[in-house]
N, C-alpha and C. Protein backbone atom coordinates (compact mmCIF):
# COMPACT_ATOMS: atom_id res chain seq x y z
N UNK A 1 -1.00 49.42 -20.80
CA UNK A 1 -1.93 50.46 -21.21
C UNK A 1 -3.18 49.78 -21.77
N UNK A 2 -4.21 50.41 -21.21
CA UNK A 2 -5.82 49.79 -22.00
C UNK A 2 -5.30 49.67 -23.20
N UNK A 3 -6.60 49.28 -23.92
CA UNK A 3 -6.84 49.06 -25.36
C UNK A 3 -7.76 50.69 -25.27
N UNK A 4 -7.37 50.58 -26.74
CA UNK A 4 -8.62 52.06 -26.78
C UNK A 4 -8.87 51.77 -28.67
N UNK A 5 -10.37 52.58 -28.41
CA UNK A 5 -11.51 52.01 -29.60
C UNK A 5 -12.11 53.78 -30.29
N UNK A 6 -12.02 53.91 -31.00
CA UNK A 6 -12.79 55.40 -31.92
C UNK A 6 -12.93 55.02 -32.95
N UNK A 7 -14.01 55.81 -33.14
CA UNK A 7 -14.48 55.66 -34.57
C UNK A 7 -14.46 57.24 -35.25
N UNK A 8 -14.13 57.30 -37.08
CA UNK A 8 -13.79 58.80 -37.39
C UNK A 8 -15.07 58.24 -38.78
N UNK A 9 -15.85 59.50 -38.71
CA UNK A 9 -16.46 59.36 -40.12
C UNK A 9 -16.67 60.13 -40.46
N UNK A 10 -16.13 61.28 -40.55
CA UNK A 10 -15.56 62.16 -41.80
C UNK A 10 -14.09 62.76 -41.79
N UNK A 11 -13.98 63.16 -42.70
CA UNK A 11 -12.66 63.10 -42.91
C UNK A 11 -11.66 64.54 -41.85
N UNK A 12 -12.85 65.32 -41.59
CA UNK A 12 -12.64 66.67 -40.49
C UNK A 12 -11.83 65.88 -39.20
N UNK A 13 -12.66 64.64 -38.66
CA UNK A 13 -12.25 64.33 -37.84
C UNK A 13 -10.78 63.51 -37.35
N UNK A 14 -9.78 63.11 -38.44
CA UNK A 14 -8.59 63.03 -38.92
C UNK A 14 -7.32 63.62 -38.29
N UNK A 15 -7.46 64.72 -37.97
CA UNK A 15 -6.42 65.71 -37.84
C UNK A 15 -6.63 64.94 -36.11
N UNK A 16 -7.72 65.40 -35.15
CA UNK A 16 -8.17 65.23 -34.24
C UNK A 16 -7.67 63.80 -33.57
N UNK A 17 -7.78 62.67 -34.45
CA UNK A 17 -7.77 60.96 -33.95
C UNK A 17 -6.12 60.76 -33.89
N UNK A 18 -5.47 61.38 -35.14
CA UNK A 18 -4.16 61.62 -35.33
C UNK A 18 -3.09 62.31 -34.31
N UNK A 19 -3.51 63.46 -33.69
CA UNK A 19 -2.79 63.94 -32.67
C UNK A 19 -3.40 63.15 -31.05
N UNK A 20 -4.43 62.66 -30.98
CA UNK A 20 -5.09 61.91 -29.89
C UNK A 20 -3.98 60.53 -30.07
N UNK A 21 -3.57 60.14 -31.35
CA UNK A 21 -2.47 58.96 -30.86
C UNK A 21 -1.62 59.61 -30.79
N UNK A 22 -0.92 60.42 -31.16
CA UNK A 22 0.48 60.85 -31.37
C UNK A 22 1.08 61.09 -29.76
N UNK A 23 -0.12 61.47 -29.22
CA UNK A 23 -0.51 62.32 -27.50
C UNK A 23 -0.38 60.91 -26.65
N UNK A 24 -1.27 59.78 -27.06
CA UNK A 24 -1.67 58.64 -25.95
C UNK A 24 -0.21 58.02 -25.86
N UNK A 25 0.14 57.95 -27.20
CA UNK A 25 1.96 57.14 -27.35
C UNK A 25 2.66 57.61 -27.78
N UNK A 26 2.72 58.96 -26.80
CA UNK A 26 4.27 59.43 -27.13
C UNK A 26 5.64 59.37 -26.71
N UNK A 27 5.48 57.78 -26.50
CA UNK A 27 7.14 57.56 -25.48
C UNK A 27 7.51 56.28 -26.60
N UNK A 28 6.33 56.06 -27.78
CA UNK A 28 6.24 54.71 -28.55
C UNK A 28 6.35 55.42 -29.87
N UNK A 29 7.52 54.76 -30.78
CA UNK A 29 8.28 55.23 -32.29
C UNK A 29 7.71 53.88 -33.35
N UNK A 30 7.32 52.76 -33.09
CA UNK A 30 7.20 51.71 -33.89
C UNK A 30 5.45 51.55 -34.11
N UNK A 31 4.68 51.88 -35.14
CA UNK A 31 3.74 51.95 -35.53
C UNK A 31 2.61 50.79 -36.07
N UNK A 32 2.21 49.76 -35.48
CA UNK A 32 2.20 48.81 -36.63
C UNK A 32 0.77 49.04 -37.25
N UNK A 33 0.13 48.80 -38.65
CA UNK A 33 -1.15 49.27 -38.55
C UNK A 33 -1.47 48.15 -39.84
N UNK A 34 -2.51 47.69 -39.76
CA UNK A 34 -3.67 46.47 -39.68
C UNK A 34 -4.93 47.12 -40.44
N UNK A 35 -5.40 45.80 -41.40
CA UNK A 35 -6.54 46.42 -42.27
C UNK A 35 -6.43 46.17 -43.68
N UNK A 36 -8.20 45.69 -44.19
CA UNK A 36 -8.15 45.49 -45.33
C UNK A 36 -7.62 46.53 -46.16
N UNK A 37 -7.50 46.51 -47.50
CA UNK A 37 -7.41 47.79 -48.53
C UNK A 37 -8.54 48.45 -48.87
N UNK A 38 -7.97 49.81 -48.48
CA UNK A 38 -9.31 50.74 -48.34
C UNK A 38 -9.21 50.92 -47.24
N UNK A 39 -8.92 50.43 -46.17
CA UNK A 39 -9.47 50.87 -44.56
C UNK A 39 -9.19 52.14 -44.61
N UNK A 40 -7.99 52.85 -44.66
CA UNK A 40 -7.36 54.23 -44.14
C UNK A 40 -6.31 54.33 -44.05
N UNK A 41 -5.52 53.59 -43.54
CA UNK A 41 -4.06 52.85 -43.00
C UNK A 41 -3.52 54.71 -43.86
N UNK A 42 -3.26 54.36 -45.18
CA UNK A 42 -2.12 55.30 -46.07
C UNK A 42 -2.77 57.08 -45.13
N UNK A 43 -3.90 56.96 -45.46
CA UNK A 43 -4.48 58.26 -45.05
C UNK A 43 -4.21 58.65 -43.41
N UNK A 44 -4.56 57.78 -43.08
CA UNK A 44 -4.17 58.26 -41.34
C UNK A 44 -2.67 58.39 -41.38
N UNK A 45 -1.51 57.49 -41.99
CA UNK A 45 -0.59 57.94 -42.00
C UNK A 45 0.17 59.50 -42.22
N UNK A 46 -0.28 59.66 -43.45
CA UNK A 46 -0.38 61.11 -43.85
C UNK A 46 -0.59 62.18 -43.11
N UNK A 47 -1.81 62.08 -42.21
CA UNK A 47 -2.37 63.05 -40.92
C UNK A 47 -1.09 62.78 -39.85
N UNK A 48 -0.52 61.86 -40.05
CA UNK A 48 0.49 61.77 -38.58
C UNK A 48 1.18 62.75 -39.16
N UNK A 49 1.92 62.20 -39.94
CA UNK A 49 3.10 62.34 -40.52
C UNK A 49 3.12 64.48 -40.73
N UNK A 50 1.66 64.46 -41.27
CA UNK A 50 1.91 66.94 -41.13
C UNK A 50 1.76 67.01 -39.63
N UNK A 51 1.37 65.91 -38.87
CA UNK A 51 1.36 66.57 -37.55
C UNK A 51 2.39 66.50 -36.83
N UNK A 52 3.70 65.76 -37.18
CA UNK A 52 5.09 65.47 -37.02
C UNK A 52 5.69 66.51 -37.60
N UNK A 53 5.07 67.03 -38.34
CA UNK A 53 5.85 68.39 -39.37
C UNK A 53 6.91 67.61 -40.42
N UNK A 54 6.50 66.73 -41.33
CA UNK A 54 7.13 66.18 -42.55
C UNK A 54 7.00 67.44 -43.31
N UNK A 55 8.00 67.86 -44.01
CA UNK A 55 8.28 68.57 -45.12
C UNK A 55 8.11 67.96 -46.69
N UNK A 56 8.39 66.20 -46.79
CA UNK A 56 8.62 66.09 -47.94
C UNK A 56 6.52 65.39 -47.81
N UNK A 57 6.48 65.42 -49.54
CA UNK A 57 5.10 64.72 -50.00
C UNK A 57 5.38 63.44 -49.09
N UNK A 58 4.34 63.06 -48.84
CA UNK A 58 3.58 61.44 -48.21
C UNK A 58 2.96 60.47 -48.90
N UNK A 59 3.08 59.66 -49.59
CA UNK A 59 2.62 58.58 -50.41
C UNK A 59 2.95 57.64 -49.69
N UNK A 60 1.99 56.76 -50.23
CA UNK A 60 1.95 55.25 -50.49
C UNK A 60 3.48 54.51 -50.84
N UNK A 61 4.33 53.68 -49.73
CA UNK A 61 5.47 53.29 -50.68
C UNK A 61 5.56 51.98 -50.86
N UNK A 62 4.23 51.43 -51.98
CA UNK A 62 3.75 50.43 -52.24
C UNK A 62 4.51 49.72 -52.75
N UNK A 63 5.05 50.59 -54.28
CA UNK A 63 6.14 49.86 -54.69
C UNK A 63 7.87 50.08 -54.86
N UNK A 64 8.15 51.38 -53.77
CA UNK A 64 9.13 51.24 -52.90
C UNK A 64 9.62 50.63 -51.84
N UNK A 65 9.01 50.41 -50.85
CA UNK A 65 8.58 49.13 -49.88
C UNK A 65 8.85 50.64 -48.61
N UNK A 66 9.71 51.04 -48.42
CA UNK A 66 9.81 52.16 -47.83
C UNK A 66 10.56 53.47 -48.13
N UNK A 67 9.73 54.32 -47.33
CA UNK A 67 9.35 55.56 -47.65
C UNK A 67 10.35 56.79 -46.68
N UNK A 68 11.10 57.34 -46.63
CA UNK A 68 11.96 58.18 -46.03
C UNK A 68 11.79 59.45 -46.00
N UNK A 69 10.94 60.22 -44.80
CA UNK A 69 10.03 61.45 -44.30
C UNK A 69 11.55 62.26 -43.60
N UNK A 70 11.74 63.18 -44.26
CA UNK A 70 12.11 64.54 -43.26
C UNK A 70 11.29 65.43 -42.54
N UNK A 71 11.88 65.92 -41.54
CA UNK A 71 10.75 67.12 -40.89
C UNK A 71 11.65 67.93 -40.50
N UNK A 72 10.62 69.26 -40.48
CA UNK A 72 10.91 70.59 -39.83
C UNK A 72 12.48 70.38 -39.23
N UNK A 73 12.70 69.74 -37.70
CA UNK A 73 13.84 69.67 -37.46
C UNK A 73 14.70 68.92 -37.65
N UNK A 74 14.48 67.99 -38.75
CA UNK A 74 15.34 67.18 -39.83
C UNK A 74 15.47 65.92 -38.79
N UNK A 75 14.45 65.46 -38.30
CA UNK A 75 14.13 64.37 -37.83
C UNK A 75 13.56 63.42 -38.94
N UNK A 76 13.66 61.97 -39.29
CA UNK A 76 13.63 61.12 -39.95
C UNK A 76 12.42 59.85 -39.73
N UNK A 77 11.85 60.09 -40.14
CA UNK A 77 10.06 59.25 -40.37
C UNK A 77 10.15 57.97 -41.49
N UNK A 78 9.68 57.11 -41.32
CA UNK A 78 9.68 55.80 -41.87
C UNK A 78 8.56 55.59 -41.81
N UNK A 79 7.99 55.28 -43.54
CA UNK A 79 6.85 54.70 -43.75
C UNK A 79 7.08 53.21 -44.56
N UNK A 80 6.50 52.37 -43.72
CA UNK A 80 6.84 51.11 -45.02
C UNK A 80 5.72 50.79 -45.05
N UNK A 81 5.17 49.66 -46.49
CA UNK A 81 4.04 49.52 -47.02
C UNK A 81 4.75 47.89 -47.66
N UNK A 82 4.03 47.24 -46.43
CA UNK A 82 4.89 45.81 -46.55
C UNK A 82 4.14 44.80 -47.23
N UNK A 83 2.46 45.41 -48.17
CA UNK A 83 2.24 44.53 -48.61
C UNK A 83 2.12 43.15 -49.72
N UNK A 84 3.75 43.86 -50.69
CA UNK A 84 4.10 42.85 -51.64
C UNK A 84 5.30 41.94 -50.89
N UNK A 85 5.97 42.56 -49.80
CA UNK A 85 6.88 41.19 -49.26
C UNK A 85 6.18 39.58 -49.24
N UNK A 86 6.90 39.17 -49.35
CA UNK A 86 6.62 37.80 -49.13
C UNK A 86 6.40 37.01 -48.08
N UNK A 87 7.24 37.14 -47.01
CA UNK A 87 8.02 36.92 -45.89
C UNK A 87 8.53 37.35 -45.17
N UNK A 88 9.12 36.92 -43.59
CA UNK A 88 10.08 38.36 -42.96
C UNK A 88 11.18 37.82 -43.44
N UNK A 89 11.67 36.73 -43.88
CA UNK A 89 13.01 36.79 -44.51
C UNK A 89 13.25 37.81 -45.19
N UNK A 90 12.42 38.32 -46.52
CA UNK A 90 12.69 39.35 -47.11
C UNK A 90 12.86 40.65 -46.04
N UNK A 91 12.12 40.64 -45.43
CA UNK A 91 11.76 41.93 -44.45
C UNK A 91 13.64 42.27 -43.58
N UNK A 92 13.99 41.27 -43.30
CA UNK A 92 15.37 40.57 -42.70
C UNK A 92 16.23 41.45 -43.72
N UNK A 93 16.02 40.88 -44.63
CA UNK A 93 16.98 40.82 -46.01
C UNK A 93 17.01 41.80 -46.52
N UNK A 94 16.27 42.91 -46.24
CA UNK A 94 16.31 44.18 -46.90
C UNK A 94 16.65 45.50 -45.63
N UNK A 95 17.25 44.75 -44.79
CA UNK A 95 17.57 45.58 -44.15
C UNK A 95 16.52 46.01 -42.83
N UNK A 96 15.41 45.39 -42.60
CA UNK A 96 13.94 46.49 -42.24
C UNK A 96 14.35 46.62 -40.58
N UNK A 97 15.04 45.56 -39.71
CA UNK A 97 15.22 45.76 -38.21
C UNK A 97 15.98 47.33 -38.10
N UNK A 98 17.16 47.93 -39.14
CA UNK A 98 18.13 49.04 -38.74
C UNK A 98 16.52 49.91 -39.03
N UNK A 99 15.38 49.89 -39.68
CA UNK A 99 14.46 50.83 -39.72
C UNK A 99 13.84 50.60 -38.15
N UNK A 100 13.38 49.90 -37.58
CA UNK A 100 12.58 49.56 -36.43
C UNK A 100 13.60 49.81 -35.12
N UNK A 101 14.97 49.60 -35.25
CA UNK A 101 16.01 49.86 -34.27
C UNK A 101 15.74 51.33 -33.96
N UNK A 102 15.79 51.98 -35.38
CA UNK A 102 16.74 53.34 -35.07
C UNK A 102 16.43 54.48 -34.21
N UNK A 103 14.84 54.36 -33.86
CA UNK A 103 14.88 55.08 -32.60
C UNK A 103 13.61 56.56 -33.25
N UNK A 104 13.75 56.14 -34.41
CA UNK A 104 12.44 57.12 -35.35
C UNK A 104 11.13 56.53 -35.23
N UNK A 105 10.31 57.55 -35.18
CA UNK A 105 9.03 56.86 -35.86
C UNK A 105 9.02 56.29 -37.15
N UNK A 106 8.20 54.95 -37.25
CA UNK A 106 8.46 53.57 -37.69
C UNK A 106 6.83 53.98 -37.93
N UNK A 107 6.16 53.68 -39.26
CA UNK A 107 4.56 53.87 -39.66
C UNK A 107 5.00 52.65 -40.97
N UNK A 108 4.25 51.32 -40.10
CA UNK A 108 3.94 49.72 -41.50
C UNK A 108 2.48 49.68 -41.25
N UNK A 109 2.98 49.68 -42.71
CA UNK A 109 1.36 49.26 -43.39
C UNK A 109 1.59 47.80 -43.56
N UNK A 110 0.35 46.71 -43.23
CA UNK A 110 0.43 45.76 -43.24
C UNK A 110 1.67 44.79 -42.63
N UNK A 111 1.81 45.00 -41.28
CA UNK A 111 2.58 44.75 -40.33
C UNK A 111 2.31 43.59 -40.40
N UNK A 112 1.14 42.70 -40.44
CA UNK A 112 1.04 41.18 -39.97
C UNK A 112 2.35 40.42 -40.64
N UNK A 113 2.45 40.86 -41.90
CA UNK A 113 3.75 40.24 -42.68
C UNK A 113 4.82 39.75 -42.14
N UNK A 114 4.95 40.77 -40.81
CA UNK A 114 6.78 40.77 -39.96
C UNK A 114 6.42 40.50 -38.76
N UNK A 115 5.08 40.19 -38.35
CA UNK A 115 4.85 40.19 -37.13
C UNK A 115 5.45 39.72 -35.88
N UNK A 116 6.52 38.81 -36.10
CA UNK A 116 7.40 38.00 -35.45
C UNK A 116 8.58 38.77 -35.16
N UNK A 117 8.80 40.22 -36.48
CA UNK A 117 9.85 40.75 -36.22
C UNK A 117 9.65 42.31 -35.54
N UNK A 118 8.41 42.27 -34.88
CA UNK A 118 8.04 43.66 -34.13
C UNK A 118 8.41 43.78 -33.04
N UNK A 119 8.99 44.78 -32.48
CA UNK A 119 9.52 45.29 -31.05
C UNK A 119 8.11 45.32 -30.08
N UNK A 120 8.29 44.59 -29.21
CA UNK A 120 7.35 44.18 -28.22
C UNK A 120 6.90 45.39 -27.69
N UNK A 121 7.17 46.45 -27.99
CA UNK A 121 6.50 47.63 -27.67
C UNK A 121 5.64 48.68 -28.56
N UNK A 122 5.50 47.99 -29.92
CA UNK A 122 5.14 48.23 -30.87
C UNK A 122 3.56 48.67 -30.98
N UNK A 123 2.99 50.05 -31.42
CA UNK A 123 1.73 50.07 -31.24
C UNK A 123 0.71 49.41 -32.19
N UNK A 124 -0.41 48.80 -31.82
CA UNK A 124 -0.78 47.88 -33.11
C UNK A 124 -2.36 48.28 -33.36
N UNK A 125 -2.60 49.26 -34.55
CA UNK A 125 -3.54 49.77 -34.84
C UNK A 125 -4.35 49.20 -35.97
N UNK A 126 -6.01 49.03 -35.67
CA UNK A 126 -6.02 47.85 -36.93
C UNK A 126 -7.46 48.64 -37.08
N UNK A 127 -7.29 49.06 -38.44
CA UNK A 127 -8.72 49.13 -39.04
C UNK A 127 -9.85 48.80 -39.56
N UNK A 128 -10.60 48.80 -39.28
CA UNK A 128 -11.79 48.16 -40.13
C UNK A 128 -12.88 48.85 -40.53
N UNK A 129 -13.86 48.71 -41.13
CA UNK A 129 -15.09 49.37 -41.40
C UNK A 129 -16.34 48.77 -40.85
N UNK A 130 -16.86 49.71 -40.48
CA UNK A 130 -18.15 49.06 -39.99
C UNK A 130 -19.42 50.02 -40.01
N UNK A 131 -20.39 49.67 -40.61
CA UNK A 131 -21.73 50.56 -40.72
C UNK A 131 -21.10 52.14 -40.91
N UNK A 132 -20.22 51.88 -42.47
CA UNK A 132 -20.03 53.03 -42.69
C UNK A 132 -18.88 53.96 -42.27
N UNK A 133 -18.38 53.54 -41.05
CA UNK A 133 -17.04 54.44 -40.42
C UNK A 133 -16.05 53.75 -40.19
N UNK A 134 -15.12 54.16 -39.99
CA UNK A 134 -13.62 53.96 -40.13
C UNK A 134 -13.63 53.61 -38.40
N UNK A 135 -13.59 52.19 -38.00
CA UNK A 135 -13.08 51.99 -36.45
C UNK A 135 -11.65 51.73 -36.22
N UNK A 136 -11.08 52.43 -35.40
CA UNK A 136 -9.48 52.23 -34.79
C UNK A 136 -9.86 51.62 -33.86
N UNK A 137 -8.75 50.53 -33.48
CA UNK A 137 -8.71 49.53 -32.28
C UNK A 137 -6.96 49.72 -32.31
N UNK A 138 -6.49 50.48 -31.20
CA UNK A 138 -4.98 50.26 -30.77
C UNK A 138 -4.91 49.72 -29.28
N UNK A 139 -4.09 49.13 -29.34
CA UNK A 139 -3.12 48.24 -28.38
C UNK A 139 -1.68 48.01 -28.28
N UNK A 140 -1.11 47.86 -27.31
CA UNK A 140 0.28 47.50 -27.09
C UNK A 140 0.36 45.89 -26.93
């Protein structure tokens, strides 16, 4: 699959960029997403995650490491926020492959951490800022 490039600069446009991935990769559950602090990463998550129909609140699980989403039809969402690990040993060690196995959508923040331990089919979304707007760059 191409690479594909958008840019969102206001926050209206969110809902829109969010179901445009959900749509481009929807045969793909493993999320990986890229970017200084501040980019968006937590926020775009959030927009997936009501457009998945999560029932429970959406935070940051900064210092949970991960985050466990129900929805509407009691389908199971994984958010991890990998940026105090150390290592993928830890990543190993805490269990994180039965999260990436299980066949759910999979949303890491700061994926580079495990990068060795990502499913080669993994979508890899990386943010940055530039003159003001929020640019997405995803790839497989």
């Amino acid at each position: 699959m191409e690479p594909k490039e958008f840019g969102i600069t206001t926050l209206e446009e969110l809902p829109i960029r969010a179901k445009e991935l959900l749509e481009t990769y929807k045969d793909y559950r493993v999320f990986a997403f890229y970017g200084e602090m501040g980019a968006g990463k937590t926020t775009f998550i959030k927009e997936l995650c009501k457009l998945l129909n999560v029932t429970d609140q959406v935070n940051s699980p900064t210092f949970s490491i991960i985050n466990e989403y129900a929805t509407k039809d009691g389908d199971l969402i994984y958010h991890a926020d990998l940026y105090r690990l150390k290592d993928e040993e830890e990543a190993f060690n805490i269990g994180f492959m039965d999260y990436l196995s299980s066949g759910n959508y999979c949303f890491i923040e700061w994926a580079e951490k495990i990068e060795n331990l990502l499913p080669s089919n993994s979508v890899k979304t990386v943010f940055a800022i530039e003159n003001n707007k929020r640019i997405i760059r995803i790839h497989i």
